[in-house]
C-alpha atoms as a PDB file:
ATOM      1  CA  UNK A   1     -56.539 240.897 103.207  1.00  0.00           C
ATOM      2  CA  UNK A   2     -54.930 244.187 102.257  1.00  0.00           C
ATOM      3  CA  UNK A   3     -52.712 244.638  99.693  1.00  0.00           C
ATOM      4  CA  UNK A   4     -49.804 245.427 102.155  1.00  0.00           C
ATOM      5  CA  UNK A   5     -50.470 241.950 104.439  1.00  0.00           C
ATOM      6  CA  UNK A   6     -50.363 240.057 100.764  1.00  0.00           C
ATOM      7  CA  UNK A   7     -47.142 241.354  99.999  1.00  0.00           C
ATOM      8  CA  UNK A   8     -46.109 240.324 103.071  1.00  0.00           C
ATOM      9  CA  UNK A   9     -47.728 236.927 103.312  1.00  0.00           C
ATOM     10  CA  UNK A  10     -46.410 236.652  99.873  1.00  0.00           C
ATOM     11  CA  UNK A  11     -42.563 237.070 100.749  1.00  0.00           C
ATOM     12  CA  UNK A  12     -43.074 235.342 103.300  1.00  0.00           C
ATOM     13  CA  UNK A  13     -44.084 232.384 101.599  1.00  0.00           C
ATOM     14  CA  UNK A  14     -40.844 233.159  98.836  1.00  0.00           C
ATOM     15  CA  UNK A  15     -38.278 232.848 101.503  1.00  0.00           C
ATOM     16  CA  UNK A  16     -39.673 229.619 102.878  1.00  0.00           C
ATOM     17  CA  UNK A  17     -40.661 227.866  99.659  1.00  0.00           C
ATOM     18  CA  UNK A  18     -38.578 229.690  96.985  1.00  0.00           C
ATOM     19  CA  UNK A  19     -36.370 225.882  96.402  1.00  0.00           C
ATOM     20  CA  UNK A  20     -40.138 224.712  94.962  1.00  0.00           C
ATOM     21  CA  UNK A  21     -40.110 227.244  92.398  1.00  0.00           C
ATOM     22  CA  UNK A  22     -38.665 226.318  90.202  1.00  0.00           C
ATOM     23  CA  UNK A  23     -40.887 227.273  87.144  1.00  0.00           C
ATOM     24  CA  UNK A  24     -39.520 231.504  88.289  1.00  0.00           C
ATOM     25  CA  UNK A  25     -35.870 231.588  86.331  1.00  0.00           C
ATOM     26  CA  UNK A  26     -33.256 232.237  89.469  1.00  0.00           C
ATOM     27  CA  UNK A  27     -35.069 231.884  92.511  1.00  0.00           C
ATOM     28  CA  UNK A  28     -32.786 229.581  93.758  1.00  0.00           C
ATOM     29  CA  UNK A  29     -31.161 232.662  95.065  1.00  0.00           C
ATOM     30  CA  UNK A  30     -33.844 234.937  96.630  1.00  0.00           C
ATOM     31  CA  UNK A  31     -33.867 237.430  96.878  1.00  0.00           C
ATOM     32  CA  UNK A  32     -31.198 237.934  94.298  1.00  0.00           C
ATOM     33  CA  UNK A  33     -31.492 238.665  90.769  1.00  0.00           C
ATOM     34  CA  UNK A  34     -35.149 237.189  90.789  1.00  0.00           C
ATOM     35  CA  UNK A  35     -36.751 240.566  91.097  1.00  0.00           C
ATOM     36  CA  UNK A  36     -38.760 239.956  87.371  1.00  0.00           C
ATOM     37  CA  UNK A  37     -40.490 236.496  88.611  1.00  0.00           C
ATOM     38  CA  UNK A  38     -41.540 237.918  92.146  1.00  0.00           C
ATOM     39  CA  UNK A  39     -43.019 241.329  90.725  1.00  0.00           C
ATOM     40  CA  UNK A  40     -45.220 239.274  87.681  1.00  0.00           C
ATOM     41  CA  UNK A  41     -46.360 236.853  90.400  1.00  0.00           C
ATOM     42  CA  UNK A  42     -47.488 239.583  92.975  1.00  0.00           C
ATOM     43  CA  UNK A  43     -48.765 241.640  90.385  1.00  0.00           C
ATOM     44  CA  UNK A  44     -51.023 238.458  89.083  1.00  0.00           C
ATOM     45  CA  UNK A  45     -51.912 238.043  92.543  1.00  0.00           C
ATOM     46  CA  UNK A  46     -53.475 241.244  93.113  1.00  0.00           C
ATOM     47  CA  UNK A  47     -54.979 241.062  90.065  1.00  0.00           C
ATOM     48  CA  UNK A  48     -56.556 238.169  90.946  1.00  0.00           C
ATOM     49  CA  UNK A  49     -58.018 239.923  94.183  1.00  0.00           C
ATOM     50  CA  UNK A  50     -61.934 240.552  94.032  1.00  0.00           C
ATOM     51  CA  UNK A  51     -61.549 244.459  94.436  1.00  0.00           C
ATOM     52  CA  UNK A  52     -60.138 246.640  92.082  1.00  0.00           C
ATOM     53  CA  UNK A  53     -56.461 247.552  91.697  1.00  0.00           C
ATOM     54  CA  UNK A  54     -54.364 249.319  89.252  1.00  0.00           C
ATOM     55  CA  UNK A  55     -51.242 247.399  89.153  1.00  0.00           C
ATOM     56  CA  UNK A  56     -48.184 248.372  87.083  1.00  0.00           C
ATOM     57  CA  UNK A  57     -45.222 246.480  87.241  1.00  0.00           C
ATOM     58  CA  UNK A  58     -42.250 249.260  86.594  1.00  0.00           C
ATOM     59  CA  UNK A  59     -38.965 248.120  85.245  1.00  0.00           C
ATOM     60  CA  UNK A  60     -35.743 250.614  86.208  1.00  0.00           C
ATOM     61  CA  UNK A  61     -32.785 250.291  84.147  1.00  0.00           C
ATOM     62  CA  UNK A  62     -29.423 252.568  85.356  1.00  0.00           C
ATOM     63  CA  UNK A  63     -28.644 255.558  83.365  1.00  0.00           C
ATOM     64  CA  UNK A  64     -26.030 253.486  81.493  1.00  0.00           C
ATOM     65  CA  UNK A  65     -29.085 250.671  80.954  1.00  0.00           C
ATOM     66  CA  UNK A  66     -26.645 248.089  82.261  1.00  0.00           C
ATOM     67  CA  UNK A  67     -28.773 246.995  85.302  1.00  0.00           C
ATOM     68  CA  UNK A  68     -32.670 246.431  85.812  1.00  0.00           C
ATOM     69  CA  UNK A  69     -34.863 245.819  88.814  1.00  0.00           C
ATOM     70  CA  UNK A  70     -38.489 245.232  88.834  1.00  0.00           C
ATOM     71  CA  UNK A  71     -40.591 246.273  90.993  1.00  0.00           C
ATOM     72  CA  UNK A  72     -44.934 247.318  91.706  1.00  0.00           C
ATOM     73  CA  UNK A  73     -46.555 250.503  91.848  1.00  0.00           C
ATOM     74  CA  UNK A  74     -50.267 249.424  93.120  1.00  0.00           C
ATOM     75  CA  UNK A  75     -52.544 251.894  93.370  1.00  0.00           C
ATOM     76  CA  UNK A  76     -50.420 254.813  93.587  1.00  0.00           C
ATOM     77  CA  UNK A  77     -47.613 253.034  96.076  1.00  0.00           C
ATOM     78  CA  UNK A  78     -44.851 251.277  95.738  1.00  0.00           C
ATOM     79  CA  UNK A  79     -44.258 247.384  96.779  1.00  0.00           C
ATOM     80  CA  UNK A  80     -40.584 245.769  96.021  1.00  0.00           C
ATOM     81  CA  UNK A  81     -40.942 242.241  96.926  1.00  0.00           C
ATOM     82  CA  UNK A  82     -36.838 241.751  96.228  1.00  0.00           C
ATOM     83  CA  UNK A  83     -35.324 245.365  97.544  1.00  0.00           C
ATOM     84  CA  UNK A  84     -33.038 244.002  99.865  1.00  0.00           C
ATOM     85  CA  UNK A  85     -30.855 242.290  97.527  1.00  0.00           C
ATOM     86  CA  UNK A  86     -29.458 245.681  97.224  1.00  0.00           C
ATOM     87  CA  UNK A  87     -28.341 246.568 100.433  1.00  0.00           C
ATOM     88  CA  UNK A  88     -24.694 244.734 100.584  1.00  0.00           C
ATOM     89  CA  UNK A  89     -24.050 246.428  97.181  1.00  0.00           C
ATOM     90  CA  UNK A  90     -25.509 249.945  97.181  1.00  0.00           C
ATOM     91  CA  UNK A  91     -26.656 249.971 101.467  1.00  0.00           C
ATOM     92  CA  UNK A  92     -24.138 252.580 101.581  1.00  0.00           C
ATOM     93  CA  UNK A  93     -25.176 255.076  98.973  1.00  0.00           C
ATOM     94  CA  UNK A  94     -29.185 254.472  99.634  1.00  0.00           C
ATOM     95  CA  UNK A  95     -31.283 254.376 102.603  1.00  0.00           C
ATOM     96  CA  UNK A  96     -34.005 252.083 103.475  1.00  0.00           C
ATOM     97  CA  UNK A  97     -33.152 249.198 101.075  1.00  0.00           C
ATOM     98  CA  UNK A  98     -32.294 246.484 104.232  1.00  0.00           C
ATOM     99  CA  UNK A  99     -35.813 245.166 103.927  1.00  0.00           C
ATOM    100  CA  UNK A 100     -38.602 244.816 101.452  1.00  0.00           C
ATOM    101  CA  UNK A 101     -40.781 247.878 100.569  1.00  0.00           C
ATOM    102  CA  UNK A 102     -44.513 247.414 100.987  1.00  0.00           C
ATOM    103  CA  UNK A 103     -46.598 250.738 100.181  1.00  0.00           C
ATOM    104  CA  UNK A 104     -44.260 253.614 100.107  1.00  0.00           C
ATOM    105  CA  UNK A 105     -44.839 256.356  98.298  1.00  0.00           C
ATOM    106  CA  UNK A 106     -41.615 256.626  96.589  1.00  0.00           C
ATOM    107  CA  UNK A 107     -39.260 253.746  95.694  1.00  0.00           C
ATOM    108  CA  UNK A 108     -35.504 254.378  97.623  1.00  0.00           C
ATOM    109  CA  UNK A 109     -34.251 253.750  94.340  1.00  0.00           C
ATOM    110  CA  UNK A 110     -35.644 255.582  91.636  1.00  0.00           C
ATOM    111  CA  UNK A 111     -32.807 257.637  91.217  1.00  0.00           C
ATOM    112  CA  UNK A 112     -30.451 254.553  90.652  1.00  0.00           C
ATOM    113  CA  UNK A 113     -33.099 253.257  88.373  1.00  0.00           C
ATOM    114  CA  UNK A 114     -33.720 256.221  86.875  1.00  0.00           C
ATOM    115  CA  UNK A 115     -35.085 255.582  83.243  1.00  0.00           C
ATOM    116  CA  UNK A 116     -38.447 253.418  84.061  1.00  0.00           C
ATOM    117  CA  UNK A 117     -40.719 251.329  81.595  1.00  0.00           C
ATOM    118  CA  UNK A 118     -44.423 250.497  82.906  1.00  0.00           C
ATOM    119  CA  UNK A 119     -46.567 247.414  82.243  1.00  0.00           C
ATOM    120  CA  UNK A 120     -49.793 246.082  83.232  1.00  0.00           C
ATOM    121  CA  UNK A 121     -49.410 242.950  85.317  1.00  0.00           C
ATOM    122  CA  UNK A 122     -51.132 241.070  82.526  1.00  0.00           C
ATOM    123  CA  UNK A 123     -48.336 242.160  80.035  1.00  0.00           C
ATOM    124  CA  UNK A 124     -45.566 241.843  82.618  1.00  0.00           C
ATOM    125  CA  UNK A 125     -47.074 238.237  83.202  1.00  0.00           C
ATOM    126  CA  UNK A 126     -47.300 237.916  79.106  1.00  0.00           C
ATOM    127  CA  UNK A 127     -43.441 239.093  78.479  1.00  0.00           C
ATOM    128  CA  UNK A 128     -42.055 237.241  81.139  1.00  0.00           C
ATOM    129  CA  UNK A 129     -43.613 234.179  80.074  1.00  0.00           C
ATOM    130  CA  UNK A 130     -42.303 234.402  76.659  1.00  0.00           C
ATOM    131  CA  UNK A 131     -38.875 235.438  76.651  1.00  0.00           C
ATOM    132  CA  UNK A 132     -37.404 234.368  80.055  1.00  0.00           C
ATOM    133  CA  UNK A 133     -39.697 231.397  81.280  1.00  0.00           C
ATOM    134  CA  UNK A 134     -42.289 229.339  80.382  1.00  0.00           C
ATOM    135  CA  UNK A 135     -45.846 229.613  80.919  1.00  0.00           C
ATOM    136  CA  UNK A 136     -46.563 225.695  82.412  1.00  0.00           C
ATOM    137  CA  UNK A 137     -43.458 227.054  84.896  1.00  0.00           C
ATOM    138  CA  UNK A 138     -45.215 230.052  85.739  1.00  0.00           C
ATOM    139  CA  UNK A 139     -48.452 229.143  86.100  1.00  0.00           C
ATOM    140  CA  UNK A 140     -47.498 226.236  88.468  1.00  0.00           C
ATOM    141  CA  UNK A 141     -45.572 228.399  90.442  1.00  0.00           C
ATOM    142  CA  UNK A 142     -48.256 231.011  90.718  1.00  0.00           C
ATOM    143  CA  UNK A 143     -50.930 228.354  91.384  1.00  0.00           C
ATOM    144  CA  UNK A 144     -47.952 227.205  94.391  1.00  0.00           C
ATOM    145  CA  UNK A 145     -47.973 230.508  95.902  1.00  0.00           C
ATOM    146  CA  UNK A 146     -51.377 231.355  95.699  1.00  0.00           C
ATOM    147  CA  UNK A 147     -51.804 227.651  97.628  1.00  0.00           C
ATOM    148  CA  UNK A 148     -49.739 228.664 100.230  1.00  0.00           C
ATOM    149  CA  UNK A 149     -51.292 232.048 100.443  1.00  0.00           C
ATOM    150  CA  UNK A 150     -54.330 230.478 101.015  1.00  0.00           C
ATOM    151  CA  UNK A 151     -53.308 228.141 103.752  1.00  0.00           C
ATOM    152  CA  UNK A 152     -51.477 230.758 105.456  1.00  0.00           C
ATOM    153  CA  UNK A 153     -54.493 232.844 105.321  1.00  0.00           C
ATOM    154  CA  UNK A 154     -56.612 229.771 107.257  1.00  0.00           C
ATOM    155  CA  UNK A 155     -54.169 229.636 109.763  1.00  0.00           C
ATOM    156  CA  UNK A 156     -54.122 233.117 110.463  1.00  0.00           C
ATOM    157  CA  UNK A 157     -57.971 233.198 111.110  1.00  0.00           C
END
């Protein structure tokens, strides 16, 4: 599987099971304001694949630091599991933000993000575990989605 069908085999299987998991703080309203949990997951997913990736999970903030989004940069591209949660609030200022973003080369909003922190996915897995979740939650929710992958996977076959 390429790294472009798992992201998308991986949102998929957010949007239809995101009420089950409940160990990923705020995914009771994915896409919204649950772009943290779905970038550490994907990012431990690839990491988990048997070839090679460099996988950094990049946190934005706004120039006046008051908002964050989280999003991938995997090998060079960009993958934003969660981008369309900004298209009723900033659709009109930023284009291609109506869906998610799997392997562009440049995020639609990295000027709105503009100052950017990067993180391995093992630290991004690490922080997020710590201060906004716990790792039992995690871990079951990754194990979850990594279930589903796999069955979803079988049936495509």
């Amino acid at each position: 599987m390429t790294i472009e069908q798992l992201a998308r085999s991986t949102r998929s299987v957010f949007e239809l099971h995101y009420e089950s998991l409940t160990g990923l703080p705020f995914f009771t309203s994915f896409p919204l304001n649950c772009c943290q949990g779905a970038s550490v997951v994907f990012g431990m997913l690839v990491s988990l694949q048997p070839t090679q990736h460099t996988v950094t999970v990049v946190k934005g903030n706004t120039r006046d630091r008051r908002e964050s989004h989280y999003w991938l940069e995997i090998d060079g591209l960009n993958y934003d599991l969660t981008l369309d949660q900004f298209q009723q609030t900033l659709g009109n200022r930023f284009d291609g933000i109506d869906a998610p973003l799997y392997g562009a080369e440049k995020h639609p909003l990295r000027m709105h993000f503009f100052y950017k922190e990067r993180y391995s996915a093992v630290l991004a897995f690490s922080i997020f575990c710590q201060k906004h979740a716990n790792l039992e939650g995690v871990d079951a929710a990754l194990q979850f989605v990594n279930r589903k992958l796999a069955t979803h996977e079988q049936q495509s076959s």
